[in-house]
C-alpha atoms as a PDB file:
ATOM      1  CA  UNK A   1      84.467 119.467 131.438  1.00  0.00           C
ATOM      2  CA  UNK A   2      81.883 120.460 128.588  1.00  0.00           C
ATOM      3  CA  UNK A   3      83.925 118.077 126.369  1.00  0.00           C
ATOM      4  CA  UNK A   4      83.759 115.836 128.507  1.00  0.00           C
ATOM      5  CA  UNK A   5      80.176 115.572 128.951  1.00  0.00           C
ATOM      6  CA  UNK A   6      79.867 115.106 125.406  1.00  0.00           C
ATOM      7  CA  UNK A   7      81.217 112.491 125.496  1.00  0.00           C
ATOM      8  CA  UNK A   8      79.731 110.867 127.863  1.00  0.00           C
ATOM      9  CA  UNK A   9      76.144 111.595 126.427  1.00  0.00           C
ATOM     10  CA  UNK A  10      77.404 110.458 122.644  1.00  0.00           C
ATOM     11  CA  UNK A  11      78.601 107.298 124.358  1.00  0.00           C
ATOM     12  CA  UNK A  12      75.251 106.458 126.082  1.00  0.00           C
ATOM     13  CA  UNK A  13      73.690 107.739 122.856  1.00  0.00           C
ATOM     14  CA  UNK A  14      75.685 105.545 120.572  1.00  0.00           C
ATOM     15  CA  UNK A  15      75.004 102.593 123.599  1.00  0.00           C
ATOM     16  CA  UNK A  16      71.728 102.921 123.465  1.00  0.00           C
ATOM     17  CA  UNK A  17      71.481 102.520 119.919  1.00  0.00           C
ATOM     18  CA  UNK A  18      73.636  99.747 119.632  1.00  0.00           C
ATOM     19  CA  UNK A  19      71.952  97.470 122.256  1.00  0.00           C
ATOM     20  CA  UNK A  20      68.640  98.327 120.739  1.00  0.00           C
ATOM     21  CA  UNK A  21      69.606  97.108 117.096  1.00  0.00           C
ATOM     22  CA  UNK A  22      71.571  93.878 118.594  1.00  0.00           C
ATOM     23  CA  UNK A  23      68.458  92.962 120.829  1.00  0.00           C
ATOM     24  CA  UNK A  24      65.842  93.358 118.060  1.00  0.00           C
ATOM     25  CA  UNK A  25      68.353  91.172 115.634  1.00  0.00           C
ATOM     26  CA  UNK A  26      68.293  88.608 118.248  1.00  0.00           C
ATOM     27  CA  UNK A  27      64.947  88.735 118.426  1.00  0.00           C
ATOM     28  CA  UNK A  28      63.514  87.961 114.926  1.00  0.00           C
ATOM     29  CA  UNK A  29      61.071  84.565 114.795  1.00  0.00           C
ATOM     30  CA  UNK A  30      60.500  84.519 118.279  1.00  0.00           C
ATOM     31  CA  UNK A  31      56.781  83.837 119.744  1.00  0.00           C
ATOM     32  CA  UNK A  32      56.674  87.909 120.798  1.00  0.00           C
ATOM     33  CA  UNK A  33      57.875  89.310 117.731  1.00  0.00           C
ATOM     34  CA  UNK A  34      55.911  92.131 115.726  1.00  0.00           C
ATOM     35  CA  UNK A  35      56.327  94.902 113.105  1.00  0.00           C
ATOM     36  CA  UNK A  36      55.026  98.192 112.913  1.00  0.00           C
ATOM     37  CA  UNK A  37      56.017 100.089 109.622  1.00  0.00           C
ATOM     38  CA  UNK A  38      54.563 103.235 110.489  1.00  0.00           C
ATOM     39  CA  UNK A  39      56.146 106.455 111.662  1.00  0.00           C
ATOM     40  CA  UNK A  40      54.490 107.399 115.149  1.00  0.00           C
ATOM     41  CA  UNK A  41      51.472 104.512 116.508  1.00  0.00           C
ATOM     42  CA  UNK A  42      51.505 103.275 112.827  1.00  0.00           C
ATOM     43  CA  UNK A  43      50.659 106.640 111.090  1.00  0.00           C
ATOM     44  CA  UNK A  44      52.497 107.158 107.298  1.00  0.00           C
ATOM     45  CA  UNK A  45      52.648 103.577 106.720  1.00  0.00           C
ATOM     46  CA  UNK A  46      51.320 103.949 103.447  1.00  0.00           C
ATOM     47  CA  UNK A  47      53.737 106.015 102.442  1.00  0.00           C
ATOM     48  CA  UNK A  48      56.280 105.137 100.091  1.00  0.00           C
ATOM     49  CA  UNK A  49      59.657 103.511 101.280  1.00  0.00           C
ATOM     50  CA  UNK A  50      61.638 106.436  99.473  1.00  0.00           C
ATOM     51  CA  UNK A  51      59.514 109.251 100.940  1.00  0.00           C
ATOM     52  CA  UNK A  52      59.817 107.761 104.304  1.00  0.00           C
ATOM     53  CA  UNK A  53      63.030 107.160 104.195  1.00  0.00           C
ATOM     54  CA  UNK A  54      64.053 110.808 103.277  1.00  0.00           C
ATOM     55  CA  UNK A  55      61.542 112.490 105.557  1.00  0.00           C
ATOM     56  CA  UNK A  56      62.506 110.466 108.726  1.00  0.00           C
ATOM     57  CA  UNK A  57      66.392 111.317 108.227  1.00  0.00           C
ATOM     58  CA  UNK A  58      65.504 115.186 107.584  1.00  0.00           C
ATOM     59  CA  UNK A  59      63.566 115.112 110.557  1.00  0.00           C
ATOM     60  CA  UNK A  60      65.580 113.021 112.920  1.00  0.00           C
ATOM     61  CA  UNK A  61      68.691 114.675 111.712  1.00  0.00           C
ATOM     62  CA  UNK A  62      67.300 118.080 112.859  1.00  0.00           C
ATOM     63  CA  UNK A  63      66.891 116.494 116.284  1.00  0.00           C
ATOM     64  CA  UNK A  64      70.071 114.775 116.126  1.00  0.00           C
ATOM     65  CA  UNK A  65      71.461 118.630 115.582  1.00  0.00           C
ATOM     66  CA  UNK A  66      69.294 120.191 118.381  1.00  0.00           C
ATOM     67  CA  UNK A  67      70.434 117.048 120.735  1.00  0.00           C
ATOM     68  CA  UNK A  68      73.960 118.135 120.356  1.00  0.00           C
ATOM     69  CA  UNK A  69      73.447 121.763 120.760  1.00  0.00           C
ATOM     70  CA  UNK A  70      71.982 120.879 123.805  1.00  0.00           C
ATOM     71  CA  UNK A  71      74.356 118.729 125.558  1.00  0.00           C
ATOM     72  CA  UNK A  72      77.142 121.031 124.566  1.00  0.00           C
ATOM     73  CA  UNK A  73      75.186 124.273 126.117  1.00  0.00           C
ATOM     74  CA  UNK A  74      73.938 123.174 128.948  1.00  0.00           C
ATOM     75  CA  UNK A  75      75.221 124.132 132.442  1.00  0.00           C
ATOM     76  CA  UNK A  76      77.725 121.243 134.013  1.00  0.00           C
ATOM     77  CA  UNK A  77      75.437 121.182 136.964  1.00  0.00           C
ATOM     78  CA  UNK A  78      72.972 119.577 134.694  1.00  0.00           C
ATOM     79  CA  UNK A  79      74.984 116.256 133.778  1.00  0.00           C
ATOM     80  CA  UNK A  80      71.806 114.084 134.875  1.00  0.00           C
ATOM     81  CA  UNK A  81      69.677 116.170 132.518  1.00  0.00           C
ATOM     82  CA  UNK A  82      72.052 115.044 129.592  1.00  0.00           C
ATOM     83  CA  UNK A  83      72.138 111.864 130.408  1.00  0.00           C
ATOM     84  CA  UNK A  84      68.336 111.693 130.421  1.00  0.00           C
ATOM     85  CA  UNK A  85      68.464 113.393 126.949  1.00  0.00           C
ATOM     86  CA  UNK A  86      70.670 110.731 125.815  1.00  0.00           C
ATOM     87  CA  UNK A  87      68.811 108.005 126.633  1.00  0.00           C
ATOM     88  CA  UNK A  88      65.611 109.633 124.770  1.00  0.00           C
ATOM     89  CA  UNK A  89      67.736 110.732 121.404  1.00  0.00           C
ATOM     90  CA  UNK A  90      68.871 106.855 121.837  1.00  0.00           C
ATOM     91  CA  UNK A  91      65.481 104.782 121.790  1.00  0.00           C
ATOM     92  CA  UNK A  92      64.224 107.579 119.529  1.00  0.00           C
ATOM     93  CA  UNK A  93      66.835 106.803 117.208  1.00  0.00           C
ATOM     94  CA  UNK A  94      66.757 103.502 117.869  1.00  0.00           C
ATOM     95  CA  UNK A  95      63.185 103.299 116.164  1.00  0.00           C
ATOM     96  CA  UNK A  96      63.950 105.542 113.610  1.00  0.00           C
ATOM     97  CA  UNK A  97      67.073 103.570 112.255  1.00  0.00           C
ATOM     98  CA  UNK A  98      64.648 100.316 111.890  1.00  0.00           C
ATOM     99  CA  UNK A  99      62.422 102.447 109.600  1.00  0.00           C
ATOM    100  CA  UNK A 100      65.327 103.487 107.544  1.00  0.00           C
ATOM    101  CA  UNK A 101      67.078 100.362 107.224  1.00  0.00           C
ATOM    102  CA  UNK A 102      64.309  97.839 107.702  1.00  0.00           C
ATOM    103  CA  UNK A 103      61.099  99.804 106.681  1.00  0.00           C
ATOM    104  CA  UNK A 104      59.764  98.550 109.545  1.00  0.00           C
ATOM    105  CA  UNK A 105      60.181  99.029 113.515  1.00  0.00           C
ATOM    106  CA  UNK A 106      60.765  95.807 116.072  1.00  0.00           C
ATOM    107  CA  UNK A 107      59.118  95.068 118.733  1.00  0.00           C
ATOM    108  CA  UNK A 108      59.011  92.188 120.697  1.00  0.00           C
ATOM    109  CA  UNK A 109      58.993  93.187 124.654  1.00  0.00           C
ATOM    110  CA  UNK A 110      55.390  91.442 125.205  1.00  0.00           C
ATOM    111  CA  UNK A 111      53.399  93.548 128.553  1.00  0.00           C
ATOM    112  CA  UNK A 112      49.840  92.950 130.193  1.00  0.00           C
ATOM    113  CA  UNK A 113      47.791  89.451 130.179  1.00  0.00           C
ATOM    114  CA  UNK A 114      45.460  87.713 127.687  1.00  0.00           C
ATOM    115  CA  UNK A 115      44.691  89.135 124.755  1.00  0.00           C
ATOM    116  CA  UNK A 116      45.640  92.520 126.218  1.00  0.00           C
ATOM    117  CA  UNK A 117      49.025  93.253 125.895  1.00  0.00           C
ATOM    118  CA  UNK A 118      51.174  95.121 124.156  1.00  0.00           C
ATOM    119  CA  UNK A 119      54.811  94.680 122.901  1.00  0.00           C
ATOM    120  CA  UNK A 120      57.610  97.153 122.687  1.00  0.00           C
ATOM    121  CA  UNK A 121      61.414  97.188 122.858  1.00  0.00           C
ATOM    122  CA  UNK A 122      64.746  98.246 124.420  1.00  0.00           C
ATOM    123  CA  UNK A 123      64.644 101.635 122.418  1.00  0.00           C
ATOM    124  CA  UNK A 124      61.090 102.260 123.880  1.00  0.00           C
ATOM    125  CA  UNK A 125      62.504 101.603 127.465  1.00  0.00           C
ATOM    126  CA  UNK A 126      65.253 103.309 126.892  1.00  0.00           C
ATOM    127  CA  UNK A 127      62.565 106.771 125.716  1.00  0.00           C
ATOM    128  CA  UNK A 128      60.608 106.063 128.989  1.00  0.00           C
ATOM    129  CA  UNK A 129      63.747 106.242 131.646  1.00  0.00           C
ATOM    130  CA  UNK A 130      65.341 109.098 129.500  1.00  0.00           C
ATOM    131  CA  UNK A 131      61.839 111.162 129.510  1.00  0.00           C
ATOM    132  CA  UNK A 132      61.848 110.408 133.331  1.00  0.00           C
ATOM    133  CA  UNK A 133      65.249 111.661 134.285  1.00  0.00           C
ATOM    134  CA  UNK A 134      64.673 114.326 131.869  1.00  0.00           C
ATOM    135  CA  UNK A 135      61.549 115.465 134.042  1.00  0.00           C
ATOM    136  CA  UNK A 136      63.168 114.649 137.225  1.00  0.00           C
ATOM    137  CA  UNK A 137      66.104 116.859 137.062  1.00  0.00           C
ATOM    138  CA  UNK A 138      63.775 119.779 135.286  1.00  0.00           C
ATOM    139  CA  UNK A 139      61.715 119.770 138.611  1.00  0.00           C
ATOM    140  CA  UNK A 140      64.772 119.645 140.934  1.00  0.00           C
ATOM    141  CA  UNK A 141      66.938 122.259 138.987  1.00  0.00           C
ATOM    142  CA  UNK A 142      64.299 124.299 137.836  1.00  0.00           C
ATOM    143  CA  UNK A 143      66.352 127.626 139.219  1.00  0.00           C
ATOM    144  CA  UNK A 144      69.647 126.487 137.127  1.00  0.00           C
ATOM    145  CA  UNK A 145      67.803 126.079 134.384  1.00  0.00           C
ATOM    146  CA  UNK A 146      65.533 128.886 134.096  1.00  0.00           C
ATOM    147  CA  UNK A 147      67.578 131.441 136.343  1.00  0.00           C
ATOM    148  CA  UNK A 148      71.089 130.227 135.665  1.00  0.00           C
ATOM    149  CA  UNK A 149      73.256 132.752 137.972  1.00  0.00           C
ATOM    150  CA  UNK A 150      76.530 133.119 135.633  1.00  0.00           C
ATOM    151  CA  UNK A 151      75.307 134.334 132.698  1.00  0.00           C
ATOM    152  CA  UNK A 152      76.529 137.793 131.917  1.00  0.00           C
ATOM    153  CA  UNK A 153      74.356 140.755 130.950  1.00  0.00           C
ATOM    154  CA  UNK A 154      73.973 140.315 126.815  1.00  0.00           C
ATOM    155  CA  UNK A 155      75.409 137.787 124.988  1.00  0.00           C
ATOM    156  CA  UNK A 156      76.481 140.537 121.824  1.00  0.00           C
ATOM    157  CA  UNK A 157      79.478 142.146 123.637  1.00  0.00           C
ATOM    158  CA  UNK A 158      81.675 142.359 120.095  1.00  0.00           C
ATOM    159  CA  UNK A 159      78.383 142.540 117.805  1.00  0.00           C
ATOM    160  CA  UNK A 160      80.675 142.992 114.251  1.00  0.00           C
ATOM    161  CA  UNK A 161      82.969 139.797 114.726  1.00  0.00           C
ATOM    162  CA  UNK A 162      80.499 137.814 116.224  1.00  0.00           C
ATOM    163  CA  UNK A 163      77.847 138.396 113.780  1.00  0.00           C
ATOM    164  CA  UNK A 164      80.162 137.816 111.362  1.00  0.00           C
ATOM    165  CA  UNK A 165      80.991 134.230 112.694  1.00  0.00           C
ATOM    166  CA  UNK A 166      77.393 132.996 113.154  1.00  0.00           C
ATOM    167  CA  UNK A 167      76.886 134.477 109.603  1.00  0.00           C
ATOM    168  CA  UNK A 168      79.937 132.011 108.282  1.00  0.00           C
ATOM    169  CA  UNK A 169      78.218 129.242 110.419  1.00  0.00           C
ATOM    170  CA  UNK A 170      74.721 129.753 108.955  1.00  0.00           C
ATOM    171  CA  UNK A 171      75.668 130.016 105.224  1.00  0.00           C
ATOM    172  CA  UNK A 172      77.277 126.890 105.327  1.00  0.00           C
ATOM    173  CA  UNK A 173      74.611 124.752 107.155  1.00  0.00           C
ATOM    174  CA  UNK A 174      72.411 126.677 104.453  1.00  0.00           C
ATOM    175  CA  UNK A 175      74.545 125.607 101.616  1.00  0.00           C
ATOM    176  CA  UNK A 176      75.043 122.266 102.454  1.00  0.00           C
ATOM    177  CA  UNK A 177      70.891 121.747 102.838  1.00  0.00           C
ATOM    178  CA  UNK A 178      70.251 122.539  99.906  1.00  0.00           C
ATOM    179  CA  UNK A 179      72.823 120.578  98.230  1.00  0.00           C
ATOM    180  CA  UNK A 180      71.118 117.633 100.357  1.00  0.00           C
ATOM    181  CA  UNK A 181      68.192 118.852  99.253  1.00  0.00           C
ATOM    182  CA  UNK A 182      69.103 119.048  96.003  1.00  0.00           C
ATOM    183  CA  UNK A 183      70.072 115.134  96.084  1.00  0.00           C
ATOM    184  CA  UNK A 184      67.393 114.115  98.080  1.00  0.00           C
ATOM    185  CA  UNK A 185      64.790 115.440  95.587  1.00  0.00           C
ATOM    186  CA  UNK A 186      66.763 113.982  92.530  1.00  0.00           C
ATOM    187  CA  UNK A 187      66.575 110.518  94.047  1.00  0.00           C
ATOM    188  CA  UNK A 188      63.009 110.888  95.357  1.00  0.00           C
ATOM    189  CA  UNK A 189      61.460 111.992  91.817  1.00  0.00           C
ATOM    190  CA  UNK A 190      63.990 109.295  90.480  1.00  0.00           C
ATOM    191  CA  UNK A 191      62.320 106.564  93.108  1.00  0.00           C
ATOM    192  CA  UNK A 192      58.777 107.909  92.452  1.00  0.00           C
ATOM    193  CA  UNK A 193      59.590 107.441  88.513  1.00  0.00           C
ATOM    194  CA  UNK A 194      60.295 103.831  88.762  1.00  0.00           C
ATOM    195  CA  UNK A 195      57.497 103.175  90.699  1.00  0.00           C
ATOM    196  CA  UNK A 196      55.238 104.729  88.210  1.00  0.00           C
ATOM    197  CA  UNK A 197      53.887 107.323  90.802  1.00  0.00           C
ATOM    198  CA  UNK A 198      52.938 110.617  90.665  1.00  0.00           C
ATOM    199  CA  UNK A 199      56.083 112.540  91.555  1.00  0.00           C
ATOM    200  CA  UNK A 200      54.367 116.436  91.335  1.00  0.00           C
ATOM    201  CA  UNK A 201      52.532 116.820  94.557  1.00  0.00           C
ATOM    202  CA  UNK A 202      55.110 114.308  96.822  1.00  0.00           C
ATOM    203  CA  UNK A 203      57.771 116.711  95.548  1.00  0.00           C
ATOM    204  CA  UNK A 204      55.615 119.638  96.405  1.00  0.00           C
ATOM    205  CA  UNK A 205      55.134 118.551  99.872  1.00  0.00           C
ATOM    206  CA  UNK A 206      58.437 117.407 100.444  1.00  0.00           C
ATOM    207  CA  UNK A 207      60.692 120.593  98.989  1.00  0.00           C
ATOM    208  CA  UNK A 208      58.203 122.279 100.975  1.00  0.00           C
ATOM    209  CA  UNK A 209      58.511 120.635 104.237  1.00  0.00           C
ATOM    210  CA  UNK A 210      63.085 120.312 103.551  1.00  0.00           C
ATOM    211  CA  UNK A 211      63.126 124.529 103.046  1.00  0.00           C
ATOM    212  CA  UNK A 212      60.816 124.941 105.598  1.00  0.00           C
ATOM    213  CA  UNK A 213      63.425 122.535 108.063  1.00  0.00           C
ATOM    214  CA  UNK A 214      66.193 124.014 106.268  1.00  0.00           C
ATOM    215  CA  UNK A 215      65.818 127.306 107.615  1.00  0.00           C
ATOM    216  CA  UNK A 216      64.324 126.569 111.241  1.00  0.00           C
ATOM    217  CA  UNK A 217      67.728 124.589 110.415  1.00  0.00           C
ATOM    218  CA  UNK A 218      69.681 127.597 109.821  1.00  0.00           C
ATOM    219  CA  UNK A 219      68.052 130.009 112.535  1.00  0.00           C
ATOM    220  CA  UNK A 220      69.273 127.553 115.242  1.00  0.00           C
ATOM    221  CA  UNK A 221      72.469 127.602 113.724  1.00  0.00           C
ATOM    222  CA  UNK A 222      73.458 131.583 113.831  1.00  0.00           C
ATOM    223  CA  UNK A 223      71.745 131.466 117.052  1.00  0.00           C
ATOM    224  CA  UNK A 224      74.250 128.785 118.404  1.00  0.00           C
ATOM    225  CA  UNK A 225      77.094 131.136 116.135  1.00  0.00           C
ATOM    226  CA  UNK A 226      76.169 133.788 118.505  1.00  0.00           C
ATOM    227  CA  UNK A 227      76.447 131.191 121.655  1.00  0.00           C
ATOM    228  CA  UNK A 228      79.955 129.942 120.439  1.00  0.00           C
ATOM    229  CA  UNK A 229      81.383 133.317 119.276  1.00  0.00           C
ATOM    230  CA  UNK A 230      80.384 134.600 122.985  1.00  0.00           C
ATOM    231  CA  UNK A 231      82.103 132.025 124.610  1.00  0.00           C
ATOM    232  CA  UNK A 232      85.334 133.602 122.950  1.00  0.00           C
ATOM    233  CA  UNK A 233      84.561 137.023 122.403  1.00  0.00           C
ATOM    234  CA  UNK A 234      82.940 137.138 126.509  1.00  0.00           C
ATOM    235  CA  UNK A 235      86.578 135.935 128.378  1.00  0.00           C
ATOM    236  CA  UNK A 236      88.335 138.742 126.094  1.00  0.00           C
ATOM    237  CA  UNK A 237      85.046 141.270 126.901  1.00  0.00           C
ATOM    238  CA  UNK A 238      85.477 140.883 130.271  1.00  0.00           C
ATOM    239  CA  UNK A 239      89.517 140.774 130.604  1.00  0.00           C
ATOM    240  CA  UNK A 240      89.296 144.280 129.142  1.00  0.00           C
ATOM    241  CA  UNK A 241      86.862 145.645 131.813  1.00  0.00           C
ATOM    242  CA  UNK A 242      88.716 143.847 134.170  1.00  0.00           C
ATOM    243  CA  UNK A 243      91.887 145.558 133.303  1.00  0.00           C
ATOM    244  CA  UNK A 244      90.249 148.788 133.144  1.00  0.00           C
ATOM    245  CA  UNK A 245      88.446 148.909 136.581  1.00  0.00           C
ATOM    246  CA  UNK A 246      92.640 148.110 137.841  1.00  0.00           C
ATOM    247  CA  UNK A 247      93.893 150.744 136.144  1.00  0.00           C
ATOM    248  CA  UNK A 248      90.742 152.699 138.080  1.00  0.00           C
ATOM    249  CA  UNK A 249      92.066 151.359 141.020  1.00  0.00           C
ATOM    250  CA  UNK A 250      88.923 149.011 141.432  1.00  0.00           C
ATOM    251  CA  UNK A 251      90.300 145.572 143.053  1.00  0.00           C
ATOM    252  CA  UNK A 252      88.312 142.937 142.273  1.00  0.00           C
ATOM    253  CA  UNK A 253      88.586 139.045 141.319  1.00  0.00           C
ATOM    254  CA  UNK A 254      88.444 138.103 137.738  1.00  0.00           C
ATOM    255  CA  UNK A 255      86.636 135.161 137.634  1.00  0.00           C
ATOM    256  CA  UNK A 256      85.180 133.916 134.408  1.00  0.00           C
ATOM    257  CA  UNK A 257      81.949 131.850 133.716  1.00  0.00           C
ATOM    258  CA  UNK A 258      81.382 128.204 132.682  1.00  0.00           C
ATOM    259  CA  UNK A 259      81.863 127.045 129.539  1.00  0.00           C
ATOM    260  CA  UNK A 260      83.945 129.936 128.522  1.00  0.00           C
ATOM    261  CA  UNK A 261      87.130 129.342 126.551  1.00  0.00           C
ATOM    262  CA  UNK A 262      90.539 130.827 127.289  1.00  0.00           C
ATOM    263  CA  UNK A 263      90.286 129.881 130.909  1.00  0.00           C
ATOM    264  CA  UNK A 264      94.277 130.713 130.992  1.00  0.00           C
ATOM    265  CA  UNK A 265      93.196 134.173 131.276  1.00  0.00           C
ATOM    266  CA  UNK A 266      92.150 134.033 134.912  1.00  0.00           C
ATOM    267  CA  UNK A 267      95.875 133.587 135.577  1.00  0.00           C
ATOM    268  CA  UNK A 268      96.941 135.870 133.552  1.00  0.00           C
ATOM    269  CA  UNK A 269      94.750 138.401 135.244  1.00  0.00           C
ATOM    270  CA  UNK A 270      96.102 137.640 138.608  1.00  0.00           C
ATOM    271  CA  UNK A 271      99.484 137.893 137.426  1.00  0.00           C
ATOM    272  CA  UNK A 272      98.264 141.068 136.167  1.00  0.00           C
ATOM    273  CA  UNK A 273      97.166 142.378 139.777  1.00  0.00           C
ATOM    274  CA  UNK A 274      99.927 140.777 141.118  1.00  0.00           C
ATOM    275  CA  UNK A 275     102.381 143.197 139.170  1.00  0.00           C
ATOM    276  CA  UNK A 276      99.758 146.308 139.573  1.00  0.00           C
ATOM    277  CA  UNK A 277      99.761 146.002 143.059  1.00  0.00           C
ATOM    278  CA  UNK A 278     103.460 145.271 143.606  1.00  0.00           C
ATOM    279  CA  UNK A 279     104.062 148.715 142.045  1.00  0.00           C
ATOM    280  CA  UNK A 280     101.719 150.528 143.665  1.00  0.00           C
ATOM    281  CA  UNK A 281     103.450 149.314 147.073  1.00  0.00           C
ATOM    282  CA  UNK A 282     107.153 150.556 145.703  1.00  0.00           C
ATOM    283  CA  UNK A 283     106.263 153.931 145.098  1.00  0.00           C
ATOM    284  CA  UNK A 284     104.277 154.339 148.292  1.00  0.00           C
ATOM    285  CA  UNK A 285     107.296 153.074 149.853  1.00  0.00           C
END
């Protein structure tokens, strides 16, 4: 099911961002066409196209990553929600991939009357119905979200081999940022060269701002390590306890909680009883 989910939410993602870029195509020379080359309400315009560039996909590719993380860890109740979240990342990145690839965003949606009217377009729309949704189903599942009634206790139950995975995880997201990094900054100072501009204080500001993403980039990612690693390491956690509270003679159903892997393991546990109890009842008898 959590699979499944995602993807459904990459495929209204990827929708999204397809209509957007074939409607704004389509819409070049007509009467309602405009550009606006800057990043947010026409701020960093002046910016050079290489130092846009490079900032917009560092930044939009950290959202891209905290998109995913939350579409893949959110409770199935919350299926709206994601759908709501794709629809924002879509329009968002809708916008963004016009800055990359055109230097400019499209707009051509005219609203209002006279000379007072603005113009926008599908990836806009698509921001405003996703931000709804996204508000609609916070209000209506507020206890899900903030009280969610199937998580267990602590989320370290094997701290040595978990740590040890969201360790793995985090070097190499680490790693491989600063070999972006390391590429990134090449090329920019490279760019910045040709140009005949200044390259010290853009490079200052922009190694400055890539570590700083790169590890907010990394903290994310050994807190999902920890997230992923419980979803294995909790099933096993709590087979053992089950097992032992049998053994106790405690009777009780093993049920395990959503989104955990080895699912198998609730049969194996009533198979389990199943054989405890049957031998319980031949030596009474």
């Amino acid at each position: 099911m959590v699979s499944r989910q995602l993807g459904k939410g990459l495929i209204i993602f990827i929708a999204c961002l397809l209509i957007d870029q074939l409607t704004k195509s389509m819409s070049i020379g007509n009467a309602s066409f405009s550009e606006n080359p800057g990043f947010i309400f026409g701020l960093a315009q002046d910016l050079p196209a290489s130092l846009r560039i490079i900032g917009l996909s560092s930044i939009f590719g950290f959202l891209f990553f905290l998109y995913l993380l939350l579409i893949y860890f959110l409770p199935l109740q919350l299926e709206k929600l994601k759908w709501g979240l794709s629809l924002l990342s879509g329009g968002i990145f809708g916008n963004v991939a016009d800055r990359v690839y055109r230097g400019t965003s499209i707009d051509f949606i005219p609203m209002g009357w006279g000379e007072n009217f603005i113009t926008f377009n599908l990836a806009d729309f698509f921001q405003w119905i996703g931000a709804g949704l996204i508000l609609y189903n916070v209000i209506r599942h507020e206890r899900i979200i903030w009280y969610p009634e199937n998580q267990r206790g602590r989320y370290l139950v094997n701290p040595r081999e978990q740590v040890r995975f969201a360790l793995k995880m985090t070097i190499t997201a680490f790693c491989s940022s600063l070999l972006l990094g390391l590429f990134s900054s090449t090329f920019l100072r490279n760019t910045l060269a040709g140009l005949k501009v200044t390259s010290g204080p853009a490079l200052t500001i922009f190694l400055l701002a890539y570590i700083s993403l790169t590890l907010l980039f990394s903290i994310f990612v050994f807190g999902a390590g920890i997230i992923l690693s419980h979803k294995t390491a909790g099933p096993f956690f709590a087979f053992e306890q089950y097992v032992e509270d049998l053994l106790a003679g405690k009777d009780r159903p093993f049920v395990l909680r959503e989104g955990d892997n080895y699912r198998h393991l609730e049969n194996v546990a009533f198979q389990v009883r199943a054989a405890i109890k049957g031998k319980e009842k031949e030596e009474s008898s």
